[in-house]
Protein backbone atom coordinates (compact mmCIF):
# COMPACT_ATOMS: atom_id res chain seq x y z
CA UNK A 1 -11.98 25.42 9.90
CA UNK A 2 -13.94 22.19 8.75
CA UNK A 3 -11.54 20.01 6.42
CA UNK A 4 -12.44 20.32 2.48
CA UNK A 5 -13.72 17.14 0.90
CA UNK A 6 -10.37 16.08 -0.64
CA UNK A 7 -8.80 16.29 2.99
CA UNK A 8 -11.70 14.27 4.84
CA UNK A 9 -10.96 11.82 1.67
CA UNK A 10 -7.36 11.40 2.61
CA UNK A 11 -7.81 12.08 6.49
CA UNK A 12 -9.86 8.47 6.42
CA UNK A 13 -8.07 6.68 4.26
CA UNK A 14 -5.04 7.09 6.75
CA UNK A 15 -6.91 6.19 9.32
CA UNK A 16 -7.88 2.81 7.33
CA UNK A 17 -4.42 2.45 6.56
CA UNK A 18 -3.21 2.49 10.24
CA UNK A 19 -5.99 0.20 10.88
CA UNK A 20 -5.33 -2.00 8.64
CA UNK A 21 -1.68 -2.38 9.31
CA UNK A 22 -2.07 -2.67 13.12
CA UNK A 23 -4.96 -5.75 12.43
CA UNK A 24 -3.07 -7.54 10.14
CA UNK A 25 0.44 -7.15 11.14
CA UNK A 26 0.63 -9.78 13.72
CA UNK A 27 4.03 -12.07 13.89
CA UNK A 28 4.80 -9.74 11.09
CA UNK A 29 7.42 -7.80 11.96
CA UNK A 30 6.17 -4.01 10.68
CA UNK A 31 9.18 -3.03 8.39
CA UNK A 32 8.58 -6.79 6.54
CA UNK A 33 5.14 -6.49 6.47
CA UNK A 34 5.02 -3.17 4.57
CA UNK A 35 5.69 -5.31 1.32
CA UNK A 36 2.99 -7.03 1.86
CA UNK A 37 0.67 -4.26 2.29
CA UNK A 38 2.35 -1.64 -0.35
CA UNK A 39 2.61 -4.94 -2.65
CA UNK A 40 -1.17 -5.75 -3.05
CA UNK A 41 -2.06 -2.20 -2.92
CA UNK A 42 0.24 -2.09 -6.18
CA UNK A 43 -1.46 -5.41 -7.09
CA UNK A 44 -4.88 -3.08 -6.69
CA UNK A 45 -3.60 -0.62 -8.54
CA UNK A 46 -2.15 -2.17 -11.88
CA UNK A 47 -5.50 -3.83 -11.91
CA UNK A 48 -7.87 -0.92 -11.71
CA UNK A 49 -5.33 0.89 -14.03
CA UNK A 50 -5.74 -1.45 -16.65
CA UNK A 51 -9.37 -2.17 -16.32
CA UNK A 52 -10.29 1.89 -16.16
CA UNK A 53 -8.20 2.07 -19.42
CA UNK A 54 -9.84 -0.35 -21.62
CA UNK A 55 -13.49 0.25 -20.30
CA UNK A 56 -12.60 3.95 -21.27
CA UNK A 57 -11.43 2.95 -24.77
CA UNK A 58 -14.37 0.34 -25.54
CA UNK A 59 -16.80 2.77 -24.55
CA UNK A 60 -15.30 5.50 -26.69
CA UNK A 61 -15.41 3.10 -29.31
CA UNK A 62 -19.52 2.49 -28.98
CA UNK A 63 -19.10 -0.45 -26.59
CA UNK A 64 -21.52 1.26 -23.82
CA UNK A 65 -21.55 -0.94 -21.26
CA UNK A 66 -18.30 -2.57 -22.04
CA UNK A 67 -16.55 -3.69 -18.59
CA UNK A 68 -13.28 -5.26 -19.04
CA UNK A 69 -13.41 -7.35 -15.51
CA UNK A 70 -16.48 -9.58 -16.72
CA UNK A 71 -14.61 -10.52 -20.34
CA UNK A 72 -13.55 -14.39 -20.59
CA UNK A 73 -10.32 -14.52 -20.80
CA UNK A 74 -9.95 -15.78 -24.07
CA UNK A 75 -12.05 -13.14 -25.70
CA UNK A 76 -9.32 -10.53 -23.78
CA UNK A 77 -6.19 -12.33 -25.21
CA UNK A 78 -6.88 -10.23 -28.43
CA UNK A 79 -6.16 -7.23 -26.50
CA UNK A 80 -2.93 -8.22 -24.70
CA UNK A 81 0.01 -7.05 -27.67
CA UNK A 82 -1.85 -3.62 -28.49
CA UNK A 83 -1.86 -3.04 -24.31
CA UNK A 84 1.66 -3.83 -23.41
CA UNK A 85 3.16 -1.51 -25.82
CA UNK A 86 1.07 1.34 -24.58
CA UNK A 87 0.56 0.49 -20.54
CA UNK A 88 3.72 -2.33 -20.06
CA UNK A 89 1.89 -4.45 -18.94
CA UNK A 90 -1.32 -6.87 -18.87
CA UNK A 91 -4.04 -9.00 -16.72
CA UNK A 92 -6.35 -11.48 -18.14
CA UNK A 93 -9.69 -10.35 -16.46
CA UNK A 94 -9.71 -13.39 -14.30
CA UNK A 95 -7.10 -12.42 -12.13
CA UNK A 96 -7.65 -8.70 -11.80
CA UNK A 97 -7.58 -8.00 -8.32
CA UNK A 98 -11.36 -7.75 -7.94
CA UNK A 99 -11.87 -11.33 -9.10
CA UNK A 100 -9.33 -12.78 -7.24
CA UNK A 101 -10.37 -11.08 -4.51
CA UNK A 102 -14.09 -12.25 -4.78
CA UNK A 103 -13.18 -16.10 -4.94
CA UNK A 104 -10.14 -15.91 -2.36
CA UNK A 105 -12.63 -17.07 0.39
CA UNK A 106 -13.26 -20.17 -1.39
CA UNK A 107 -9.93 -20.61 -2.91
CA UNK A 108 -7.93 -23.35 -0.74
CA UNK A 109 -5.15 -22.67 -2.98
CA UNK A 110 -5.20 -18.95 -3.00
CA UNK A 111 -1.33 -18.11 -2.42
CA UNK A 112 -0.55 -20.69 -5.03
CA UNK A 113 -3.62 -18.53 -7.28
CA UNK A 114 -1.55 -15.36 -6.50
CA UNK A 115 1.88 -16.63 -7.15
CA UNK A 116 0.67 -17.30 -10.48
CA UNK A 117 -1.40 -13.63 -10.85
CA UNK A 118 1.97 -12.07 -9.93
CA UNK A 119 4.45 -14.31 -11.79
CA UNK A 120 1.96 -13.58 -15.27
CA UNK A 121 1.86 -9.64 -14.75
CA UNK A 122 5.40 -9.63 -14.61
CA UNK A 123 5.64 -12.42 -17.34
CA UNK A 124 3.48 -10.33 -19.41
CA UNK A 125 6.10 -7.77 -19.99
CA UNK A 126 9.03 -10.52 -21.23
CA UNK A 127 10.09 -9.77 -25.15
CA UNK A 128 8.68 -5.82 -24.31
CA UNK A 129 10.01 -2.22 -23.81
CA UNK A 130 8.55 -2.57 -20.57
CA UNK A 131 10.30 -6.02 -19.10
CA UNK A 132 12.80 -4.26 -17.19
CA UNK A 133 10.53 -2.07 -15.67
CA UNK A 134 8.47 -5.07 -14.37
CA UNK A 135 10.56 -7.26 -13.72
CA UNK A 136 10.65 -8.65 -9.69
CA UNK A 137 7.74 -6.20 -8.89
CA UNK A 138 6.39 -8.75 -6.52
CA UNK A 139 9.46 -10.64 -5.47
CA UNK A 140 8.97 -9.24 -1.82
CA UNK A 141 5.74 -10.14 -1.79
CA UNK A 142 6.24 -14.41 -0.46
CA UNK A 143 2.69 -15.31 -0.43
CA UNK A 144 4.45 -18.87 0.77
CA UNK A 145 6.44 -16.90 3.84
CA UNK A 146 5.94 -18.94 7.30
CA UNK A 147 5.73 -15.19 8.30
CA UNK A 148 2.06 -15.28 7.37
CA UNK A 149 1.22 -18.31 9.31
CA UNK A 150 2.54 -22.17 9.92
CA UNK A 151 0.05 -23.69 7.64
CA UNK A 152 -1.37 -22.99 4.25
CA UNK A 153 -4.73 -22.35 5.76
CA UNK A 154 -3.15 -19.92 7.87
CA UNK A 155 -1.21 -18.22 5.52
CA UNK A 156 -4.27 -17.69 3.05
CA UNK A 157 -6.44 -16.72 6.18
CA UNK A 158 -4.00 -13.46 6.35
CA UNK A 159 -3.90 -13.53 2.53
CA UNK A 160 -7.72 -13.62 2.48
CA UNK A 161 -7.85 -10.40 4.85
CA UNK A 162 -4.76 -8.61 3.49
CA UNK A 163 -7.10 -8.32 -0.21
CA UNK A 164 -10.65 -7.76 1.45
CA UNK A 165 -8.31 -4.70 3.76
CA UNK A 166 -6.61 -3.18 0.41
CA UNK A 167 -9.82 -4.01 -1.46
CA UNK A 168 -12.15 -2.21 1.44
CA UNK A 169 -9.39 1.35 1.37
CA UNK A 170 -11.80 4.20 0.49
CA UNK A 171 -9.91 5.23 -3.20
CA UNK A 172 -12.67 6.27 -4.80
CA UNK A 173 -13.47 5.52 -8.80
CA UNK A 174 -10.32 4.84 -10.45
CA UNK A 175 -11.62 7.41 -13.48
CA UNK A 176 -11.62 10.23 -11.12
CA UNK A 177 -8.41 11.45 -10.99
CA UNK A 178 -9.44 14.68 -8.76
CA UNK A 179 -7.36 13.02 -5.86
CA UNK A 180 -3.82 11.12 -6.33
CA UNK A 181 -5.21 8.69 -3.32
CA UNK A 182 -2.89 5.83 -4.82
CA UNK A 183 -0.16 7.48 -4.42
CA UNK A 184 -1.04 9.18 -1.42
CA UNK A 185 -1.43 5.78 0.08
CA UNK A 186 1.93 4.89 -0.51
CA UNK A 187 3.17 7.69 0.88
CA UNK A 188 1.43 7.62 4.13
CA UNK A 189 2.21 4.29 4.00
CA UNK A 190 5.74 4.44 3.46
CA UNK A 191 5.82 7.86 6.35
CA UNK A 192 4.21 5.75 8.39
CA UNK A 193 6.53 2.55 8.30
CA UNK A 194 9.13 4.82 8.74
CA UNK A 195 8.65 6.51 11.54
CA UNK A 196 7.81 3.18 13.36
CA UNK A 197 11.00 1.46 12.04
CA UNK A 198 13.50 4.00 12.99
CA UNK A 199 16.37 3.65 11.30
CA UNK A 200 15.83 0.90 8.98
CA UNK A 201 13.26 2.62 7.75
CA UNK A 202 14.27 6.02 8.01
CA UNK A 203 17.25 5.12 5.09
CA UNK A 204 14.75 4.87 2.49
CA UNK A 205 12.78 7.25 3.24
CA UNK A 206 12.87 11.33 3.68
CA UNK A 207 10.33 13.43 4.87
CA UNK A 208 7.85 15.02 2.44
CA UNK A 209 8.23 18.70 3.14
CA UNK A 210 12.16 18.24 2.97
CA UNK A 211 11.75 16.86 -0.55
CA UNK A 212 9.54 19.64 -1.61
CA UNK A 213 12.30 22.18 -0.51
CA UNK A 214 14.95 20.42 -2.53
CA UNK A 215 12.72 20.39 -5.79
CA UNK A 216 11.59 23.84 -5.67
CA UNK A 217 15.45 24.79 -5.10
CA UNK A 218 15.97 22.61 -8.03
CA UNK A 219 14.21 23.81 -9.94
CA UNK A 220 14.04 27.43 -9.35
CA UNK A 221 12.92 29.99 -12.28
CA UNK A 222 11.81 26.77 -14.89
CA UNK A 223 8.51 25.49 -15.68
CA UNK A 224 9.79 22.52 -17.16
CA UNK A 225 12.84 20.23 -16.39
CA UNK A 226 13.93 17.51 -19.51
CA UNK A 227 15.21 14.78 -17.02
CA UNK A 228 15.20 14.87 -13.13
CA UNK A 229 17.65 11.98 -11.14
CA UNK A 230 18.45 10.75 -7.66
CA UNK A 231 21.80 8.54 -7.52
CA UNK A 232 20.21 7.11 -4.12
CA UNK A 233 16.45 7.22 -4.91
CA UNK A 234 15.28 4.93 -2.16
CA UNK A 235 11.91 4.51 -2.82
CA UNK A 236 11.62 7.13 -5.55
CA UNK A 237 9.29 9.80 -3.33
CA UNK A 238 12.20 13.01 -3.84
CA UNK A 239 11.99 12.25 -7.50
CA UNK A 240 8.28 12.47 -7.75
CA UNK A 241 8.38 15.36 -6.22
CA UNK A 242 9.29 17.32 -8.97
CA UNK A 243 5.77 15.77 -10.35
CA UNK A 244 3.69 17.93 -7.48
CA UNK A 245 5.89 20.90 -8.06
CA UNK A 246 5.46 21.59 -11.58
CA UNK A 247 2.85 19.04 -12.87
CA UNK A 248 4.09 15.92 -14.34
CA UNK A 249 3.35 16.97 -17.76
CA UNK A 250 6.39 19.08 -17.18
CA UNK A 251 8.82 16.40 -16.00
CA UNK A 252 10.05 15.08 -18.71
CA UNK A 253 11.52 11.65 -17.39
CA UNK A 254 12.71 10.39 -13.94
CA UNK A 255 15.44 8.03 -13.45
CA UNK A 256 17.21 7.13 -10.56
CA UNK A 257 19.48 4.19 -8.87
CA UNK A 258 19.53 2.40 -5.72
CA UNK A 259 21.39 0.10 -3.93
CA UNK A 260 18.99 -1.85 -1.69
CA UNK A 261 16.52 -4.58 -4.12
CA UNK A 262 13.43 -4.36 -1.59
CA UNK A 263 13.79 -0.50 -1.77
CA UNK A 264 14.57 -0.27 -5.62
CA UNK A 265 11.21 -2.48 -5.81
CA UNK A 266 9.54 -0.04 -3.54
CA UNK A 267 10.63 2.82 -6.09
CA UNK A 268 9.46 0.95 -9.32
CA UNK A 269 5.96 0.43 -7.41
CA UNK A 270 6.07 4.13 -6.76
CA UNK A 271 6.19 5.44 -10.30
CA UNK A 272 3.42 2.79 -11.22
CA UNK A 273 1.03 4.06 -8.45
CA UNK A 274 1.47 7.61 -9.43
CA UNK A 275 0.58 7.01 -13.02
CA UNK A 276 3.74 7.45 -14.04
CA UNK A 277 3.82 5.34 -17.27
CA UNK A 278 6.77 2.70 -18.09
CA UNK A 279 8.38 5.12 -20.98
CA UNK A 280 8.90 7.94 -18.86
CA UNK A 281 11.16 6.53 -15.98
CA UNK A 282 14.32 4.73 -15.51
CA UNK A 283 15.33 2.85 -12.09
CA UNK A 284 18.38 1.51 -12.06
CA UNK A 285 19.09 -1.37 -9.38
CA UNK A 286 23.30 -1.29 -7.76
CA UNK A 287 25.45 0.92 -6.55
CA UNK A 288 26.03 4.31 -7.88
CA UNK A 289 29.31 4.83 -6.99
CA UNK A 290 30.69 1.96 -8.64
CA UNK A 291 28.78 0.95 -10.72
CA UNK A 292 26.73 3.98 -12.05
CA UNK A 293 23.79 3.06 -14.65
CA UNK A 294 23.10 5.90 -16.39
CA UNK A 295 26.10 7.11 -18.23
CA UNK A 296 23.76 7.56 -21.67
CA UNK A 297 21.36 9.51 -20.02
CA UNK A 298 23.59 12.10 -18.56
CA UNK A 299 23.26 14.94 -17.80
CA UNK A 300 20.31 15.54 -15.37
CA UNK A 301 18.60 19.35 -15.69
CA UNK A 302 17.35 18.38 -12.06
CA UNK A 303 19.05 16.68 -9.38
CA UNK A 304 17.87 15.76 -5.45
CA UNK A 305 18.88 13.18 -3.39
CA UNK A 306 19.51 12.59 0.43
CA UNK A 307 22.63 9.75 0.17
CA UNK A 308 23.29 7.58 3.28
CA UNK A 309 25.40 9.73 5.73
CA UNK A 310 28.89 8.60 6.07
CA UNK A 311 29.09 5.28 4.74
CA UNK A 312 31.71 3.36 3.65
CA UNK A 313 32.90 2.80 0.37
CA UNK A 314 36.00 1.62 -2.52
CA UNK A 315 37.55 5.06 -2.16
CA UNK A 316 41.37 4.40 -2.77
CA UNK A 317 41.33 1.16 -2.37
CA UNK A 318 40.14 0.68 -5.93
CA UNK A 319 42.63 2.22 -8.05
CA UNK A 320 40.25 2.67 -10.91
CA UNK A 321 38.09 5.50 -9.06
CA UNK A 322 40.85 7.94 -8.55
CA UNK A 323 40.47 8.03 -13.01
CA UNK A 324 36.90 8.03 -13.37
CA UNK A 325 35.97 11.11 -14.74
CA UNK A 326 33.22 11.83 -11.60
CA UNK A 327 35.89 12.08 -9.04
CA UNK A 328 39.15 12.74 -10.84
CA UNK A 329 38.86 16.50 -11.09
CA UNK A 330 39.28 17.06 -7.50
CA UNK A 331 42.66 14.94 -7.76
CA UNK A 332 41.40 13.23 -4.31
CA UNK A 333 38.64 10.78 -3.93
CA UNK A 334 36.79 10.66 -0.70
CA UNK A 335 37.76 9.16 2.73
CA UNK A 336 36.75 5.44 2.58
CA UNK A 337 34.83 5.37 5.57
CA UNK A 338 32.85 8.75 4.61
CA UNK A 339 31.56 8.37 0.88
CA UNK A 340 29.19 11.95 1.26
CA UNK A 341 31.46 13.42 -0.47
CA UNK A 342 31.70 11.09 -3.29
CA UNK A 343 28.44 11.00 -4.01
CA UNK A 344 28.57 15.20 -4.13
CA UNK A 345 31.07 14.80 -6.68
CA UNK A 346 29.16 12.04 -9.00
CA UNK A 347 26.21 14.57 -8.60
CA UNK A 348 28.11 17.57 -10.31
CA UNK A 349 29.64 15.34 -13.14
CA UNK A 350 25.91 14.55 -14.25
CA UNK A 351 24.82 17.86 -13.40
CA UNK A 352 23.84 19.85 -17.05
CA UNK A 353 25.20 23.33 -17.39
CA UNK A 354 21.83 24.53 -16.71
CA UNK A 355 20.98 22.46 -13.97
CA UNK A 356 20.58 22.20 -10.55
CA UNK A 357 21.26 19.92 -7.83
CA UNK A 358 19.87 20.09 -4.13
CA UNK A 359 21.68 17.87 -1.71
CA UNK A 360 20.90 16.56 1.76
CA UNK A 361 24.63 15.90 3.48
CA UNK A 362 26.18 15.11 6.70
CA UNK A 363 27.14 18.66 8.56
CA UNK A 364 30.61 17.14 9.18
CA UNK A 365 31.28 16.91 5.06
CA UNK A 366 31.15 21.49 5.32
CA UNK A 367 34.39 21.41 7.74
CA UNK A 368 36.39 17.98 8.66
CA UNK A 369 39.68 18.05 6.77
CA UNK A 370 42.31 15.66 5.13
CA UNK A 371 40.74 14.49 1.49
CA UNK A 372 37.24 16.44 2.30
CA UNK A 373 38.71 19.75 2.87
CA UNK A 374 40.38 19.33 -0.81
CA UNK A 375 37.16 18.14 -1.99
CA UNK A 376 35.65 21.50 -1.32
CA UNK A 377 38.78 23.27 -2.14
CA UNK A 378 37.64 22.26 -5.85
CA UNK A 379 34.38 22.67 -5.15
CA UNK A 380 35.09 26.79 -4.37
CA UNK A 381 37.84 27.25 -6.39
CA UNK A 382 35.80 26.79 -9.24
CA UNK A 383 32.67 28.35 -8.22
CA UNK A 384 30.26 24.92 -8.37
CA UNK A 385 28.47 25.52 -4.86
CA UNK A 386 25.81 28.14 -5.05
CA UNK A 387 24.19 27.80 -1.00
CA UNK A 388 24.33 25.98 2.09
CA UNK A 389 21.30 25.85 3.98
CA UNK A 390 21.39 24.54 7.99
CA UNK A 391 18.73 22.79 8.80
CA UNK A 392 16.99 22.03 12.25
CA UNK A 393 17.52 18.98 14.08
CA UNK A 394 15.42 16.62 14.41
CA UNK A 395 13.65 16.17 10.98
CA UNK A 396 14.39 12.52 9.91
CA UNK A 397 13.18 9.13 11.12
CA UNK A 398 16.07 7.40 12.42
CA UNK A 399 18.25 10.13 13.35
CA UNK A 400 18.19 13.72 15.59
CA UNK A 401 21.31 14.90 13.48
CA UNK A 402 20.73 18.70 12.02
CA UNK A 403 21.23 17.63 8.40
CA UNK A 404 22.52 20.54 5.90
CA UNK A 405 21.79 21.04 2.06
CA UNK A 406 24.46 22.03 -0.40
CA UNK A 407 23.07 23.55 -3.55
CA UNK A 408 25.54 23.02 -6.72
CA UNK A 409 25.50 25.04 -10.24
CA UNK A 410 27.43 24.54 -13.41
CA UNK A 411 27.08 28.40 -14.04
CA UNK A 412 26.61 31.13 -11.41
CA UNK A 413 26.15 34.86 -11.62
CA UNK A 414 28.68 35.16 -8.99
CA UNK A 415 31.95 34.07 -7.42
CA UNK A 416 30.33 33.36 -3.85
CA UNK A 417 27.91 31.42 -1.67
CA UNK A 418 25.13 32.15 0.30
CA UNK A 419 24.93 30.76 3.75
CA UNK A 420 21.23 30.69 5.16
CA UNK A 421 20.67 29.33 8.71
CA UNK A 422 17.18 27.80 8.62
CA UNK A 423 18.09 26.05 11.99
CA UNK A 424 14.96 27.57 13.61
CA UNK A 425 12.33 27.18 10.71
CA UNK A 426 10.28 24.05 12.23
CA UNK A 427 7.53 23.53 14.00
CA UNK A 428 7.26 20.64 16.72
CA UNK A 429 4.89 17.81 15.32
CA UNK A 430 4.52 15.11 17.46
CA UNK A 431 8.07 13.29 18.30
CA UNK A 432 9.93 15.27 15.63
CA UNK A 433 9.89 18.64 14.06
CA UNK A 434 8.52 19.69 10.87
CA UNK A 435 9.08 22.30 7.72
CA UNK A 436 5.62 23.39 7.58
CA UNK A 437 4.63 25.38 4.46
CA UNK A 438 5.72 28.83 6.02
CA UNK A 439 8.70 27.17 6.77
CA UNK A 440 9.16 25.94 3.46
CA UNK A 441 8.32 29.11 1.62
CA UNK A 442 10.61 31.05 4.12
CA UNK A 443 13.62 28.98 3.25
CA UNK A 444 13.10 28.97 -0.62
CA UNK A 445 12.42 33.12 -0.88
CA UNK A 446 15.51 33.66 1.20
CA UNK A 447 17.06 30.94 -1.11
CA UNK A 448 15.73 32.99 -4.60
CA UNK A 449 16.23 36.30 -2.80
CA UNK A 450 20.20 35.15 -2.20
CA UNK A 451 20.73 38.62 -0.18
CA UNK A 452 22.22 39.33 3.32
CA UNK A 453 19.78 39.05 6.04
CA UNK A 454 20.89 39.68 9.74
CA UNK A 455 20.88 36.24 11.88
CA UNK A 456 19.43 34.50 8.64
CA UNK A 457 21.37 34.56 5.37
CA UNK A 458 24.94 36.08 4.22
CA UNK A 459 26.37 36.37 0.96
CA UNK A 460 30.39 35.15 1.06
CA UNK A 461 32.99 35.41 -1.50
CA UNK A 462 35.00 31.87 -1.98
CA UNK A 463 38.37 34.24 -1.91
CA UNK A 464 36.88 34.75 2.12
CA UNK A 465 36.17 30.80 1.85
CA UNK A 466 39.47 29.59 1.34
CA UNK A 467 40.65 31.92 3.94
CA UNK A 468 38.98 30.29 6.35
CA UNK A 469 40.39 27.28 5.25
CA UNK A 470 37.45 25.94 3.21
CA UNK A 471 34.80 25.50 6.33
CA UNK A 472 31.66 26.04 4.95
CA UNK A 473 29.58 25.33 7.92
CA UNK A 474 26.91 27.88 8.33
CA UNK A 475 27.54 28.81 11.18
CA UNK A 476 31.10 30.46 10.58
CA UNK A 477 29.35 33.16 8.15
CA UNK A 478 25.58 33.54 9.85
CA UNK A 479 25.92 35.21 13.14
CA UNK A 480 23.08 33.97 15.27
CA UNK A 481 20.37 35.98 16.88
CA UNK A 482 22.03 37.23 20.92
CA UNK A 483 18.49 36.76 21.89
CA UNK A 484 20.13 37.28 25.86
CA UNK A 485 18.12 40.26 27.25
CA UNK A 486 20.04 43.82 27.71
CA UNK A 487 20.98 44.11 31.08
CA UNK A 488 21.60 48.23 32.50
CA UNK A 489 25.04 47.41 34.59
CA UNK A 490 24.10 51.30 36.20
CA UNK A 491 20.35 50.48 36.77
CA UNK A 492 20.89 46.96 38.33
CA UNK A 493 23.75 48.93 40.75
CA UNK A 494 21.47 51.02 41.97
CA UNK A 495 19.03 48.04 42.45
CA UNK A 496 20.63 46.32 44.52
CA UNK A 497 22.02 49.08 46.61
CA UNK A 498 18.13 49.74 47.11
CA UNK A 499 17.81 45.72 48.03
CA UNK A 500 20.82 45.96 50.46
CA UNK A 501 19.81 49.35 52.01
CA UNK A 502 16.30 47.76 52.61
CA UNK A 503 17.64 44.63 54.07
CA UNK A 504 19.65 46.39 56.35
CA UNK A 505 16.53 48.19 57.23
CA UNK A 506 14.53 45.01 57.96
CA UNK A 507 17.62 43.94 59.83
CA UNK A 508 17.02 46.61 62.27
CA UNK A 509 13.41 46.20 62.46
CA UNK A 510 13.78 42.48 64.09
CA UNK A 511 16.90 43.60 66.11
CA UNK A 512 14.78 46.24 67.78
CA UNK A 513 11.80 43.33 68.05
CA UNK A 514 14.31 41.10 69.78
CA UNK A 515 15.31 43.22 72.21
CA UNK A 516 12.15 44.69 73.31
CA UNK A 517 11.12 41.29 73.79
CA UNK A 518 13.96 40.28 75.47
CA UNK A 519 13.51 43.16 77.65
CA UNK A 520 10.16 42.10 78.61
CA UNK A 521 11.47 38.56 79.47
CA UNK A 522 11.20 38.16 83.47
């Protein structure tokens, strides 16, 4: 089947993109360099952004042939207040990316021209509603870093070809929005980093089609969600899920924390590239578990996230935590050197009574014991965890680990939960496997469905839970498949009687051979 023109679209602008990265990467270690690349493609898009948007309001104003790039600056200045307030941001038209671009081949000073671009776009924001959303943006992006070469020259040789690359990527007209290719950018990008990084890179980032499973759990039977939130958003890709899934008209806002500053940059460039304007997300930059950011915005309608597995954390150590009002229902706070469960908890204090929340975990969180095991005693006992879906092995950069999701709910229909072994829905891609969209679909109607199927799905009470001591691995509810063949014990007798009764035929075949040639021996 010949690919439609949207898919040729993004089929060469990967291609581009790998070319690009292999050219230019160099001494530049791939993991480091994506900042580079995934920070001027930002730099491409706040420019276009802006430019698109003015041109479009000029024109609708009579201007014609109005084209914000070839303003003089200080004719633009007029502009700036009116544009901050509404996009969060501004460029004069002299350092939108096209100009900069055009001049950097003459420009001896060009990383010194950028720093400044860079340091004004984020200046322009100071004294705004925006700031905070802006602020640091292009930290990452050391247009000074020996990285990029020993000399100046050198370093604005690589500078020179990183904007011509990002400048050259096939993403269309800005104004037609018939293709997210931004954003689609980024994503290959950041897919593509990943899987080349391992597990460095594979922290920040999960796969696509997992994500889209845990938003269409999440948000099963609604059309609209208020507020969606990921306590370890990486670089923000889960949470714009929810966008694809029901249109991001119908998101109301996103908002999210995360640990790592290169990532929580990474997740602020996201929402920019995928239009996502400064009023309608909040990223929050520290650790969750400690130091949550987002007490007034509690609680979330919608909740994903993939936490790191099994790191360490406060736990008891901090005497405060065992009081906090996330983790002091269970009356135990999780092991110090496992924090999954921790985060599980902090999840279902923010969850809304309505909501939802779809969680990536660590298979060992469903059965070890000690302060996890009384972790999900609370969790049963009062009927907050809905499903727990296996997955197959094999799905995430960095790691071969079959990965589970637990699915928590502030109000259920019933007092049990449905076990669903999806350990065999993947398809072999490459070096890893991959939920493709049968997959997908196959996991979220047995999901919506929530009915026994043999080998795939069971229904269990939580009384039958805490008999078995609280183990909520999968596979102590969902027998699997005996996909041995039947064997006749009576037919396979008879079989080999037939094979021994021939053999002892054959036997006496060569015996009488033998001897008749022995007999004819001289």
């Amino acid at each position: 089947m010949a690919a439609t023109g949207k898919e040729a679209q993004r089929a060469e602008l990967h291609r581009t993109i790998w070319r690009i990265a292999n050219d230019l990467r160099g001494s530049v270690d791939g993991w480091d360099f994506k900042t580079y690349v995934l920070g001027m493609l930002f730099y491409r898009f706040v420019s276009e952004n802006l430019a698109d948007y003015l041109n479009r309001l000029e024109r609708a104003a009579g201007e014609v042939g109005f084209e914000y790039a070839e303003l003089p600056d200080d004719q633009a200045e007029g502009g700036r207040t009116a544009t901050v307030e509404e996009k969060g941001f501004y460029i004069l038209p002299s350092e939108l990316f096209r100009n900069v671009r055009r001049r950097a081949a003459n420009d001896p000073n060009l990383n010194e021209t950028l720093e400044r671009v860079f340091r004004n776009i984020e200046g322009s924001a100071v004294g705004y509603e925006s700031e905070h959303d802006l602020k640091g943006l292009f930290d990452d992006l050391d247009v000074n870093s020996s990285k990029l070469g020993n000399t100046v020259a050198r370093r604005n040789e690589k500078l020179v070809k990183l904007l011509d690359a990002i400048g050259d990527l096939p993403l269309g007209d800005f104004a037609d929005n018939a293709i997210d290719l931004f954003g689609d950018a980024y994503e290959y990008l950041m897919q593509m980093y990943a899987s080349q990084a391992g597990k460095s890179g594979g922290e920040y980032y999960t796969p696509q089609e997992v994500s889209e499973v845990l938003a269409r759990i999440a948000v099963v039977g609604k059309e609209r969600v208020n507020k969606v939130y990921d306590p370890a958003a990486g670089s923000g890709s889960l949470l714009l899920k929810f966008a694809k899934v029901l249109g991001p008209e119908n998101v109301g806002g996103f908002y999210g924390q995360e640990i790592n500053l290169t990532t929580y940059n990474l997740a602020r460039i996201n929402m920019f590239l995928h239009d996502v304007n400064y009023t309608k997300f909040d990223m929050a930059h520290g650790d969750t578990l400690t130091d949550p950011q987002h007490w007034d915005d509690e609680p979330f309608e919608a909740i994903v996230s993939n936490p790191p597995y099994s790191i360490r954390w406060e736990g008891d150590s901090n005497p405060l935590l065992i009081n906090d009002e996330r983790f002091a229902p269970a009356g135990v706070l999780a092991p110090k050197s496992k924090a999954d469960l921790a985060f599980t908890m902090h999840m279902l204090a923010w969850l809304a009574v309505n909501g939802t929340a779809a969680i990536v975990e660590f298979p060992g969180v469903l059965y070890r014991g000690g302060a996890e095991r009384k972790i999900r005693k609370y969790l049963i006992d009062n009927n907050f965890i809905d499903t727990v879906i296996q997955l197959p092995p094999d799905l995430f950069f960095g790691t071969t680990i079959a990965t589970c999701i637990i699915v928590l709910k502030r109000s259920k229909t019933d007092n049990a939960v449905l076990f669903i072994d999806a350990s065999a829905e993947f398809t072999r891609v490459g070096n890893k496997n991959k939920l493709l969209p049968a997959n997908q679909q196959h996991i979220v109607d047995t999901f919506v469905t929530r009915t026994d199927v043999d080998h795939v799905a069971k229904l269990v009470s939580n009384e039958a839970i805490a008999e078995n001591e609280y183990n909520i691995a999968v596979s102590s509810y969902v027998e699997p498949e005996d996909t041995r063949e039947e064997v006749d014990i009576r037919a396979l007798n008879a079989e080999i009687a037939r094979i021994v009764a021939r053999q002892a035929e054959l036997r006496a075949s060569i015996d009488a051979i033998v001897a008749d040639l022995e007999g004819e021996s001289p």
